[in-house]
N, C-alpha and C. Protein backbone atom coordinates (compact mmCIF):
# COMPACT_ATOMS: atom_id res chain seq x y z
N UNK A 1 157.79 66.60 84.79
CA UNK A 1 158.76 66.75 85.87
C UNK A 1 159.53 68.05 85.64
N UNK A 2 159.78 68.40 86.71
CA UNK A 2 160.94 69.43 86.73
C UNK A 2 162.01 69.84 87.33
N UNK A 3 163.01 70.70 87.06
CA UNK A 3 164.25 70.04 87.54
C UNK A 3 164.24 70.95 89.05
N UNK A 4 163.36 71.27 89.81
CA UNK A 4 163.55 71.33 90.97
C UNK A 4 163.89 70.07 91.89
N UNK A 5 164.87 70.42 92.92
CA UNK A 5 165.65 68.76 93.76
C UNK A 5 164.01 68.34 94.40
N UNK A 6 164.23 67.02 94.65
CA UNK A 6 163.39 66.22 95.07
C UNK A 6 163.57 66.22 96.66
N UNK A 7 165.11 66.64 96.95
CA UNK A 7 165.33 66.48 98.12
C UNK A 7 166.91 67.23 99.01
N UNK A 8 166.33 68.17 99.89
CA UNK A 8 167.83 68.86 99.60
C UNK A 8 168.01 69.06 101.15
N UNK A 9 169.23 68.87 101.83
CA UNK A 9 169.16 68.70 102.90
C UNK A 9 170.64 69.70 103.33
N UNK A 10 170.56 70.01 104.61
CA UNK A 10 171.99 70.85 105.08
C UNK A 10 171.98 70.89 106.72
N UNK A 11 172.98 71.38 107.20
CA UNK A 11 173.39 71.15 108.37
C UNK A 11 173.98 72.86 108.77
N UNK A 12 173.07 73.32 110.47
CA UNK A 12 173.29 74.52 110.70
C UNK A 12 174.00 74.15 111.81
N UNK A 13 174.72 74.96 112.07
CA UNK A 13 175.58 74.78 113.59
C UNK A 13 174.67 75.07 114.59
N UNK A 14 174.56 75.13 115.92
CA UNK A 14 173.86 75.49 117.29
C UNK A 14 174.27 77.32 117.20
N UNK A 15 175.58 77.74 116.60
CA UNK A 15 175.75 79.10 116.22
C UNK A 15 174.71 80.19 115.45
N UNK A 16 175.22 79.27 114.13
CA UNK A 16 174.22 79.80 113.18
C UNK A 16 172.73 80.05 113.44
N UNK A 17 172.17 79.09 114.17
CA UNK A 17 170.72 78.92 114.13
C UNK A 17 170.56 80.09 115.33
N UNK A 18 171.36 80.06 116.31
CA UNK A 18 170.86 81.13 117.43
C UNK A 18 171.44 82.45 116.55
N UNK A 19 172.31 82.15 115.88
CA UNK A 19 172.31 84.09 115.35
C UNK A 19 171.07 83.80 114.54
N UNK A 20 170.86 83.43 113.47
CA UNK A 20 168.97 83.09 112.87
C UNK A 20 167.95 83.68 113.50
N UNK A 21 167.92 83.15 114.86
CA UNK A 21 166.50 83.15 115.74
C UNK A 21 167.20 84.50 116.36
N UNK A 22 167.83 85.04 116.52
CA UNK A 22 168.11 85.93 117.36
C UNK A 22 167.42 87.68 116.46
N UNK A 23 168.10 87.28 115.18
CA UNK A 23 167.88 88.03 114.34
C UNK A 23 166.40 88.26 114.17
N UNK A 24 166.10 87.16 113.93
CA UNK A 24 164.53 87.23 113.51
C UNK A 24 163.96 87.78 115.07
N UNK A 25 164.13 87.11 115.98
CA UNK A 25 162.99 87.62 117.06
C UNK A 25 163.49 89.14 117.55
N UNK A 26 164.84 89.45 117.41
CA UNK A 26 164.79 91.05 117.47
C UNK A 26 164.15 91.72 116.37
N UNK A 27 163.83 91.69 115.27
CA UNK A 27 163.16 92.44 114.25
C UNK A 27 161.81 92.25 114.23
N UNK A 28 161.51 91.30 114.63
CA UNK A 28 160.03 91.05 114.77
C UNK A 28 159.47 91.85 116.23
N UNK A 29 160.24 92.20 116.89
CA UNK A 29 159.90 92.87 118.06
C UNK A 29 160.33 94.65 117.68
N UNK A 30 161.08 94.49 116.73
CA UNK A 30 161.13 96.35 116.39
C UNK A 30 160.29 96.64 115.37
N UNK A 31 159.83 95.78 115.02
CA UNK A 31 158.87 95.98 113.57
C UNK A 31 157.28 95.82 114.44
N UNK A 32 157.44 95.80 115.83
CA UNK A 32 155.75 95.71 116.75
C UNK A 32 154.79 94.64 115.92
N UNK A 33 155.55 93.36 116.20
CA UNK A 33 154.54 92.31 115.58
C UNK A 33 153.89 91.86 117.14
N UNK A 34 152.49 92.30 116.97
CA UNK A 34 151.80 91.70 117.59
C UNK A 34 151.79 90.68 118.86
N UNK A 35 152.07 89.41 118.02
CA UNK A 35 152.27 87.93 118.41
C UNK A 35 152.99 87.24 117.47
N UNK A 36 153.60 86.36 118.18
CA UNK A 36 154.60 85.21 117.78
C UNK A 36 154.30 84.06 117.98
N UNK A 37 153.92 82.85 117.26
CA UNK A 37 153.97 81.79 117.59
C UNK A 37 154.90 80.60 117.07
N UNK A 38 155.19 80.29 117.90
CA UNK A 38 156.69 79.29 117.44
C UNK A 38 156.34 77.95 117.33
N UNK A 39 156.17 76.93 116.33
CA UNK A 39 155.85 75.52 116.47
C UNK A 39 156.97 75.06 116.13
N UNK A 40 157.63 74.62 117.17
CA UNK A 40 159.07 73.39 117.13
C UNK A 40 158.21 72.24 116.33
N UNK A 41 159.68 71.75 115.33
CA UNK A 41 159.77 70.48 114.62
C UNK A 41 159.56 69.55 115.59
N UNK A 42 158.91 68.39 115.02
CA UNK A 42 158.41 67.18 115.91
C UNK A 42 159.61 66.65 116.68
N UNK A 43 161.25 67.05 115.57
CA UNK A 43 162.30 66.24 116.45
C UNK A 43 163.47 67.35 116.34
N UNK A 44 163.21 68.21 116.88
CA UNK A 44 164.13 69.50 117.27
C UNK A 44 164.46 69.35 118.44
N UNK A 45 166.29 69.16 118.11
CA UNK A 45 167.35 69.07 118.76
C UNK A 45 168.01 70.01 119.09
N UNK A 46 167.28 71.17 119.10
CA UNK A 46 167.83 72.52 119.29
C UNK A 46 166.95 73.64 120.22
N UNK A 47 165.39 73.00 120.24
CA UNK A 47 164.22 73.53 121.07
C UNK A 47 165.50 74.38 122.09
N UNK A 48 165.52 74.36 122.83
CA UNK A 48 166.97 74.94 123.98
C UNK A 48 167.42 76.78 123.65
N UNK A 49 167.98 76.32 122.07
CA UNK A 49 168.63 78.10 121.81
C UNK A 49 167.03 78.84 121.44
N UNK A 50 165.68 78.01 120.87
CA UNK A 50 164.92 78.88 121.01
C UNK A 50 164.24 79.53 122.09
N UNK A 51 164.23 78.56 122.94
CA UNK A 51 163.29 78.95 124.62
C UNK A 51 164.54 79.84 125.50
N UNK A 52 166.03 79.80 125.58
CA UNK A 52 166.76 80.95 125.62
C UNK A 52 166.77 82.19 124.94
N UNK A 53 166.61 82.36 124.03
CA UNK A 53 166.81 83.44 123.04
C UNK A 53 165.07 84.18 123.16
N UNK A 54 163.89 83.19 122.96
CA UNK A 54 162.78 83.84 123.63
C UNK A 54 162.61 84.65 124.92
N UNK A 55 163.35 84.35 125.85
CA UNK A 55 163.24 84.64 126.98
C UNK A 55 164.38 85.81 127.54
N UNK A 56 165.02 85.88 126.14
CA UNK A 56 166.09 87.54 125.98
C UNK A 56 165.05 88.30 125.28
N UNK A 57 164.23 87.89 124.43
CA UNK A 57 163.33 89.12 123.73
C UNK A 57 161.99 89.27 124.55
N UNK A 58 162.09 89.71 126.11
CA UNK A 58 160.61 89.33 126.54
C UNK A 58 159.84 90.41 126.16
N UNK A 59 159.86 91.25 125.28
CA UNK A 59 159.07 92.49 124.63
C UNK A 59 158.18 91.79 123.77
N UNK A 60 158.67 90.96 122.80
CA UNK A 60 158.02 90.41 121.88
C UNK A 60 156.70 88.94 122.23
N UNK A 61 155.72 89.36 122.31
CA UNK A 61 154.45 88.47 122.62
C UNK A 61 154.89 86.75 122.16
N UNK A 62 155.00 86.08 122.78
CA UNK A 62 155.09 84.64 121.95
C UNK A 62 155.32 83.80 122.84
N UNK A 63 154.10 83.20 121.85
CA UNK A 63 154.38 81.39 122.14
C UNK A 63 155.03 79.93 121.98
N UNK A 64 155.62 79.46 122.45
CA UNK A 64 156.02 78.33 121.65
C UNK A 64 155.12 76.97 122.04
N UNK A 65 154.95 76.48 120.85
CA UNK A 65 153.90 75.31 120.96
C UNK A 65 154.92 74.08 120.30
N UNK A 66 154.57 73.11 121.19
CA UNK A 66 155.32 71.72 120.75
C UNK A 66 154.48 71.28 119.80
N UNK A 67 153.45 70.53 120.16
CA UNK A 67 152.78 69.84 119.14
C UNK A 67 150.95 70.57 119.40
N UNK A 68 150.99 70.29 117.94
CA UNK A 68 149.66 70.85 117.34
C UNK A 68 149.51 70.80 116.16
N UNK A 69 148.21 70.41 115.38
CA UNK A 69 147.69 70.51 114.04
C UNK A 69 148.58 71.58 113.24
N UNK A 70 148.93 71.69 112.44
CA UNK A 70 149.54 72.36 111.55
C UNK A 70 148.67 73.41 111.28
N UNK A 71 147.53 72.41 110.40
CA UNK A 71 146.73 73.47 110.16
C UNK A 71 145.90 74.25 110.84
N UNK A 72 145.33 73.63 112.15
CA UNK A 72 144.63 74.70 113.25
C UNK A 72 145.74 75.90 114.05
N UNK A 73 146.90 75.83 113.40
CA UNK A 73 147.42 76.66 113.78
C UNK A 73 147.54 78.07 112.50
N UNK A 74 147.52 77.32 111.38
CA UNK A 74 147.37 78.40 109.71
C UNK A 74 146.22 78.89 110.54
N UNK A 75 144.97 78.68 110.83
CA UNK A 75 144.00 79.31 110.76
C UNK A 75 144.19 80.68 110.90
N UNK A 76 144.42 81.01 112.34
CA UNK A 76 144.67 82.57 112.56
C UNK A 76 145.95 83.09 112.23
N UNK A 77 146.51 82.94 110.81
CA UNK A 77 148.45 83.32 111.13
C UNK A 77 148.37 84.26 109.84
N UNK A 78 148.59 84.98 110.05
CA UNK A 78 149.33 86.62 109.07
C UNK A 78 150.12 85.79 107.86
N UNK A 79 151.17 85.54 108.67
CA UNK A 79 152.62 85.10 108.09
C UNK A 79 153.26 84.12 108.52
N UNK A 80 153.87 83.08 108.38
CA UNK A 80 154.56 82.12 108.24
C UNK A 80 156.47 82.57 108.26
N UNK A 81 156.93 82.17 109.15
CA UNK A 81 158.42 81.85 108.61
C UNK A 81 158.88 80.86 108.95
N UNK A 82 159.92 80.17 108.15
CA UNK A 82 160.06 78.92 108.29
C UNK A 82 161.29 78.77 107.81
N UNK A 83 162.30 77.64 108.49
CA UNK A 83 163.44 77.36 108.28
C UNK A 83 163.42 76.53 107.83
N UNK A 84 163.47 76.53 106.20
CA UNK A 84 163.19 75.55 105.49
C UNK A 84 162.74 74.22 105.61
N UNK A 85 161.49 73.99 105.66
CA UNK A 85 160.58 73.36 106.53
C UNK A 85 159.66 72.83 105.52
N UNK A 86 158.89 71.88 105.49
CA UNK A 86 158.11 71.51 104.56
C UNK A 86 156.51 72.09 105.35
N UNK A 87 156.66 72.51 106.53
CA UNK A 87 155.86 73.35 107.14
C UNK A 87 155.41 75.11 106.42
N UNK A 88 156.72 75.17 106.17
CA UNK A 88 156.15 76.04 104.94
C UNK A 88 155.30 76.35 103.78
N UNK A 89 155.81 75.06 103.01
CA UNK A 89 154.93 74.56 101.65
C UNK A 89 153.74 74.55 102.11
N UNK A 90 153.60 73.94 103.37
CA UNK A 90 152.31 73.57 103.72
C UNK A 90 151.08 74.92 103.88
N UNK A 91 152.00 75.64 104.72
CA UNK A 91 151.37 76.96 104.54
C UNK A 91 151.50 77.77 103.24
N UNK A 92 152.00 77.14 102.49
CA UNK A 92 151.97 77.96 101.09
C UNK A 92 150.64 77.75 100.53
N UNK A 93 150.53 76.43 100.47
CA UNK A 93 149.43 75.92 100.00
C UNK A 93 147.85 76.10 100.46
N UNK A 94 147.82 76.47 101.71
CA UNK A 94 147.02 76.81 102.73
C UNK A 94 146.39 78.64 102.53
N UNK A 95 147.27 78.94 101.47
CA UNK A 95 147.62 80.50 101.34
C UNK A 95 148.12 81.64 101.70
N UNK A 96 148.38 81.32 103.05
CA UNK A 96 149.19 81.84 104.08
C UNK A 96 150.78 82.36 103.38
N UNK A 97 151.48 83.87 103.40
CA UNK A 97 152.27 83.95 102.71
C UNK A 97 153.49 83.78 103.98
N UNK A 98 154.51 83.11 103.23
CA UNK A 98 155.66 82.34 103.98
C UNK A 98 157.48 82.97 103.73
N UNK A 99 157.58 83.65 104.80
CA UNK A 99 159.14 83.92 104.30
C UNK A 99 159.77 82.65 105.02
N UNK A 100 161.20 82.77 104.20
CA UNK A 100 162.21 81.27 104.99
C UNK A 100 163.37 82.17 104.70
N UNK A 101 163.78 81.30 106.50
CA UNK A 101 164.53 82.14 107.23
C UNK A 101 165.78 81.21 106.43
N UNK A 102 166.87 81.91 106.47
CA UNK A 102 168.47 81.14 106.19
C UNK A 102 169.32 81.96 106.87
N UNK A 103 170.60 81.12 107.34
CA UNK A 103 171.67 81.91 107.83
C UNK A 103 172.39 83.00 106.78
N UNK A 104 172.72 83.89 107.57
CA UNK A 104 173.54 85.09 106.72
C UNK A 104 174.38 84.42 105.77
N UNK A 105 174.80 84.98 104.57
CA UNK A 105 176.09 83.61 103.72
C UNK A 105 175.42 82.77 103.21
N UNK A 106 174.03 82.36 102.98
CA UNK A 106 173.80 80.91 103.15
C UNK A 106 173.62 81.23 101.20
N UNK A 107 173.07 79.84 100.46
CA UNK A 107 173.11 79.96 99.18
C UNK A 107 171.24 79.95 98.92
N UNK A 108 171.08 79.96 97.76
CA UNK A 108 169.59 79.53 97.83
C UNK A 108 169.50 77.94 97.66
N UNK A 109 169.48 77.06 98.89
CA UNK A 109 169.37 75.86 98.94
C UNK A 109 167.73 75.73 98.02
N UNK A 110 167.12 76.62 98.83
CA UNK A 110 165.37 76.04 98.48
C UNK A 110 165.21 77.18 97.63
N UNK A 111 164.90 77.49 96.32
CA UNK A 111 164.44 78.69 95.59
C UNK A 111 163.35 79.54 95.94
N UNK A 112 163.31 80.15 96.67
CA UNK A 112 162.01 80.66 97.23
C UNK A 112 160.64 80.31 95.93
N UNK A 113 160.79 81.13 95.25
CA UNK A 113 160.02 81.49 94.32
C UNK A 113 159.82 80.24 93.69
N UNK A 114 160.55 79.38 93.58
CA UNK A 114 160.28 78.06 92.58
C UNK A 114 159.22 77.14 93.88
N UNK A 115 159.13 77.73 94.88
CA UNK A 115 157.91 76.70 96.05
C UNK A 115 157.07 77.53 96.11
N UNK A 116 156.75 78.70 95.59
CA UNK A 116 155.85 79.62 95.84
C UNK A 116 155.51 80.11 97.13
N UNK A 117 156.86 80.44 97.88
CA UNK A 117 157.20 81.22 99.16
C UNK A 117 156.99 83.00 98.76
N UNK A 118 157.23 83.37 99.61
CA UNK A 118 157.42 84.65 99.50
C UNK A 118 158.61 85.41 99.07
N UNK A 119 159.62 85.11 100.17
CA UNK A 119 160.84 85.15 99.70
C UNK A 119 162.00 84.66 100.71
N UNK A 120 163.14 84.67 100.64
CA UNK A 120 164.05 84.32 101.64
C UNK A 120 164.73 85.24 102.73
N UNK A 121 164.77 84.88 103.84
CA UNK A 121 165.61 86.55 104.71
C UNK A 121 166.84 85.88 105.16
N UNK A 122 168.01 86.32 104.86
CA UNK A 122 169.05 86.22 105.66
C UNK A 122 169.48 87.39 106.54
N UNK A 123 169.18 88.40 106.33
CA UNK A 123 169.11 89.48 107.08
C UNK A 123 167.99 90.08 107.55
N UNK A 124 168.42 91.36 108.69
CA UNK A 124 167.42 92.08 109.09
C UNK A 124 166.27 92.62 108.09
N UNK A 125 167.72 93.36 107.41
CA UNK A 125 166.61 93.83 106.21
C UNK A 125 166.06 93.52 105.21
N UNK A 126 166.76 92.13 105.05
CA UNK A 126 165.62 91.51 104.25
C UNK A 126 164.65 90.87 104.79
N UNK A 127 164.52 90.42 105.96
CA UNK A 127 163.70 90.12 107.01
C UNK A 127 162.02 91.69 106.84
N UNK A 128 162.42 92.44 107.26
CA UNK A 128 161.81 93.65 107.40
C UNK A 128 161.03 93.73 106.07
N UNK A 129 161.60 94.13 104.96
CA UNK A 129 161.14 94.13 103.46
C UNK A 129 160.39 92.96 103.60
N UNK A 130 160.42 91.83 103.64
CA UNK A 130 159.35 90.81 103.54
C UNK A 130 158.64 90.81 104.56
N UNK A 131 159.02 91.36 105.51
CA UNK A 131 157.30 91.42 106.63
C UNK A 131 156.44 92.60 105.84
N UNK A 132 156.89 93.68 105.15
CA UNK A 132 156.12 94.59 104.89
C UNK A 132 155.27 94.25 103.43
N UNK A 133 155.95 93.28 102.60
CA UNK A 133 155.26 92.24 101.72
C UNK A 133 154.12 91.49 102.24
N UNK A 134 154.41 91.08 103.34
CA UNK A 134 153.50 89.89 103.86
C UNK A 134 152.24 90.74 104.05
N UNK A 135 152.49 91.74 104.74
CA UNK A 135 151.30 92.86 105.55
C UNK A 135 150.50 93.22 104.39
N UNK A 136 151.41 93.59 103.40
CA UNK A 136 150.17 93.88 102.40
C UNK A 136 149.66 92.60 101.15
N UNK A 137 150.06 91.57 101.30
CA UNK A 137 149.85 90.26 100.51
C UNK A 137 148.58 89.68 101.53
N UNK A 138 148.29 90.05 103.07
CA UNK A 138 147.67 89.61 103.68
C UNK A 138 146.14 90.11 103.99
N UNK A 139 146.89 91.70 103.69
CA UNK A 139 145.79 92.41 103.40
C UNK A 139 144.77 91.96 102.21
N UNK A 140 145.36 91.86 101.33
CA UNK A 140 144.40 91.23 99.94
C UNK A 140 143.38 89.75 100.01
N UNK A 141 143.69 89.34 101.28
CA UNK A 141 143.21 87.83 101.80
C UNK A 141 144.04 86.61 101.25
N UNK A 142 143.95 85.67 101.47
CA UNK A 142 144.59 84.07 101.17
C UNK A 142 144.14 84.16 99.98
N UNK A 143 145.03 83.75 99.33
CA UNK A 143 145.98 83.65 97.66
C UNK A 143 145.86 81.87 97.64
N UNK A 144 145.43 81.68 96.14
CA UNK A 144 145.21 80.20 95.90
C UNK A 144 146.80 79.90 95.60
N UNK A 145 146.89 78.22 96.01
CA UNK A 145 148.60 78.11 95.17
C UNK A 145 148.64 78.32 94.13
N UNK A 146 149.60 78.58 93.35
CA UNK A 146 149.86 78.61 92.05
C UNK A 146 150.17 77.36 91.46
N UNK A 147 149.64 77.18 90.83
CA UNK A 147 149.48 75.93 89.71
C UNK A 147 150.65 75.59 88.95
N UNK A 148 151.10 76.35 88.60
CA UNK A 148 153.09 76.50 87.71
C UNK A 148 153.79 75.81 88.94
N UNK A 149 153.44 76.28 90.47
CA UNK A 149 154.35 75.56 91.83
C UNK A 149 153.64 74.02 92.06
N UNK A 150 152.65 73.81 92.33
CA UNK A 150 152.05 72.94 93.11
C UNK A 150 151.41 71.71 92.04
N UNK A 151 151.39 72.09 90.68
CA UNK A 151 150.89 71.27 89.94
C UNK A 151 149.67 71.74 89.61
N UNK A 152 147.95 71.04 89.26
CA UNK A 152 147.10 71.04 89.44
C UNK A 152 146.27 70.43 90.84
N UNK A 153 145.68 71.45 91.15
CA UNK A 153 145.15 71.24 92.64
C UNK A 153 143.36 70.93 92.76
N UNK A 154 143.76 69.15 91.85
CA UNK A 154 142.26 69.01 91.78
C UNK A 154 141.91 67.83 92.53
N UNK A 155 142.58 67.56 93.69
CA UNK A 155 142.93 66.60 94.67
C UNK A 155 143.35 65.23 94.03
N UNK A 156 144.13 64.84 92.90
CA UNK A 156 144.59 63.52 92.76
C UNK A 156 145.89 63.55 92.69
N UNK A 157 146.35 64.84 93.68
CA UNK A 157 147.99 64.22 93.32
C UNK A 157 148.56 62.81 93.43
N UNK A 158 147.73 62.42 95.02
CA UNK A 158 147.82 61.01 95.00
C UNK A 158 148.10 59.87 94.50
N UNK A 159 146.90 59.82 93.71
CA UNK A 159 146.38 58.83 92.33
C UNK A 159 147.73 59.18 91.08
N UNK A 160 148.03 60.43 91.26
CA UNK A 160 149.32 60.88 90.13
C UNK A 160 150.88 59.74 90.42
N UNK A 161 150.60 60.29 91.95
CA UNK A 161 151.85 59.75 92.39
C UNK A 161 151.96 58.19 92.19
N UNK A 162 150.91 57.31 92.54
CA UNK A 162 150.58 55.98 92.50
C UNK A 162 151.06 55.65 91.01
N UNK A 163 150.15 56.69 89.74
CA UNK A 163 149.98 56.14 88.69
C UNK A 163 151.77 56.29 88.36
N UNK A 164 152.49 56.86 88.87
CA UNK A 164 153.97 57.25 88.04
C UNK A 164 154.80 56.42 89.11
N UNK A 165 154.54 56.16 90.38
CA UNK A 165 155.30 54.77 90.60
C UNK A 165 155.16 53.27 89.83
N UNK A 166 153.97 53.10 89.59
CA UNK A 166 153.30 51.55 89.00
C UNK A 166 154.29 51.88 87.58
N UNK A 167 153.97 53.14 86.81
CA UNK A 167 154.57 53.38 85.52
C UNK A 167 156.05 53.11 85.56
N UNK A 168 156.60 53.46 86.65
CA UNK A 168 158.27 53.29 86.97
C UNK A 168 158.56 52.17 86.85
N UNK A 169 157.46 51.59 88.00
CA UNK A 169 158.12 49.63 88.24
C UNK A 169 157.58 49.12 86.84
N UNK A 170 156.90 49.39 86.42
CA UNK A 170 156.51 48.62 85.10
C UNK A 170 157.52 48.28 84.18
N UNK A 171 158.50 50.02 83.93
CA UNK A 171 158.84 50.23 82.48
C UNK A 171 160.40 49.78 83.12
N UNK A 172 160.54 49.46 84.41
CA UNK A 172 161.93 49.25 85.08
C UNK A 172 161.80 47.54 85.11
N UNK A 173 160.64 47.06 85.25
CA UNK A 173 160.91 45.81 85.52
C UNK A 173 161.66 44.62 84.99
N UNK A 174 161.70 44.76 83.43
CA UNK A 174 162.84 44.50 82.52
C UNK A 174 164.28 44.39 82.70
N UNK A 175 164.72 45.38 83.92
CA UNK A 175 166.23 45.61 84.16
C UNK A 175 166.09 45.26 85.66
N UNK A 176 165.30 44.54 85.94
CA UNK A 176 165.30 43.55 87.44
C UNK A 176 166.69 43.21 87.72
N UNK A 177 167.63 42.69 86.51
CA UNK A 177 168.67 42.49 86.79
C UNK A 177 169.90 43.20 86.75
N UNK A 178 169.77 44.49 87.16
CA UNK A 178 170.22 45.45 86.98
C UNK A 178 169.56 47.00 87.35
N UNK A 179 169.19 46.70 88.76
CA UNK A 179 168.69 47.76 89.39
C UNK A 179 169.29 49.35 89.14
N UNK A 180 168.27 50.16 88.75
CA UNK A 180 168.98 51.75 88.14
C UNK A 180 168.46 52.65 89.14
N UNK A 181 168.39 53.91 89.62
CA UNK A 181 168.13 54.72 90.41
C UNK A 181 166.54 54.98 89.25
N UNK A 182 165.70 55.05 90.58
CA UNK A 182 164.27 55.68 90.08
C UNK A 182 164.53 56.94 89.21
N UNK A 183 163.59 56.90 88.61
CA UNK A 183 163.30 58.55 87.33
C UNK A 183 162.11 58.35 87.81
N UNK A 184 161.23 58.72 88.40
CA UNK A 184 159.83 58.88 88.42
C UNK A 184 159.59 60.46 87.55
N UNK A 185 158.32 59.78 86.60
CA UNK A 185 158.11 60.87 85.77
C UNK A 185 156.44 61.70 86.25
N UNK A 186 156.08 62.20 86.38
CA UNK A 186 154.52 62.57 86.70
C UNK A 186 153.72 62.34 85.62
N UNK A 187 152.58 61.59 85.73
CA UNK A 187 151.71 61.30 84.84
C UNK A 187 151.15 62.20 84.39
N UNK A 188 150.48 62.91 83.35
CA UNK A 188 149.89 64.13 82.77
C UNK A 188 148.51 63.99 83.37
């Protein structure tokens, strides 16, 4: 195990997130990206400041897609950004290199580098600097995950996960009377 959070959660204002998206889709339109494709969260309560704020940058090519395969959408994608999203990881893993977006001010909730992202943008220019990362990380082709991030990627995380819950309830079952917060440990 390691001491990255298991679970880390925060709250953006309707402010914050449109200065976010605003930022990003003006730089992505001065930096001549191509195409844009936008996949709203399954339960985004905010869809609204993006389809406004799209429709102030009409220079910039893009789509927004509600629902669709995750991954038939990695297929053709450069780059990934993601507001801290487990949509990210996903494309991490996929090889696809991933910046995550945060509000200006914000802290490093998610460590970039400890998920094997690319890096974080709260600004333009750090926005910019990591598109010009991505361009040439993309150039080199899809990058396997890293093993130090993701574990070993020999398809049993599964079976891992199973074997270190059963191991939990086992070595917990003793203190039945006296329920403790899980430690799940990962099986070697």
């Amino acid at each position: 195990r390691d001491d990255r959070p298991d679970a880390v959660s925060y709250h953006q204002t309707g402010e914050t997130y449109a200065a976010l998206v605003r930022m990003t889709l003006e730089t992505l339109r001065d930096a001549g990206i191509g195409r844009l494709l936008i996949k709203l969260h399954p339960r985004d309560s905010q869809s609204s400041i993006i389809r406004t704020l799209v429709r102030e940058v009409p220079e910039l090519n893009t789509q927004i897609v509600e629902q669709a395969e995750l991954a038939s959408l990695l297929a053709g994608t450069s780059c990934v950004l993601s507001c801290s999203s487990s949509a990210g990881i996903e494309a991490t893993l996929a090889g696809v290199p991933v910046i995550q977006l945060m509000p200006a001010g914000s802290v490093d909730l998610i460590p970039d580098t400890d998920f094997g992202l690319l890096g974080t943008a709260r600004t333009r220019d750090e926005l910019e600097a990591l598109l010009d990362q991505a361009r040439h990380r993309w150039a080199e082709g899809r990058r396997c995950p890293e093993e130090r991030v993701f574990g070993p990627l020999d398809g049993r995380a599964s079976a891992r996960i199973v074997e270190a819950l059963f191991a939990d309830r086992s070595a917990g079952s003793a203190q039945r009377a006296s329920p403790q917060p899980s430690s799940l440990r990962a099986a070697p």
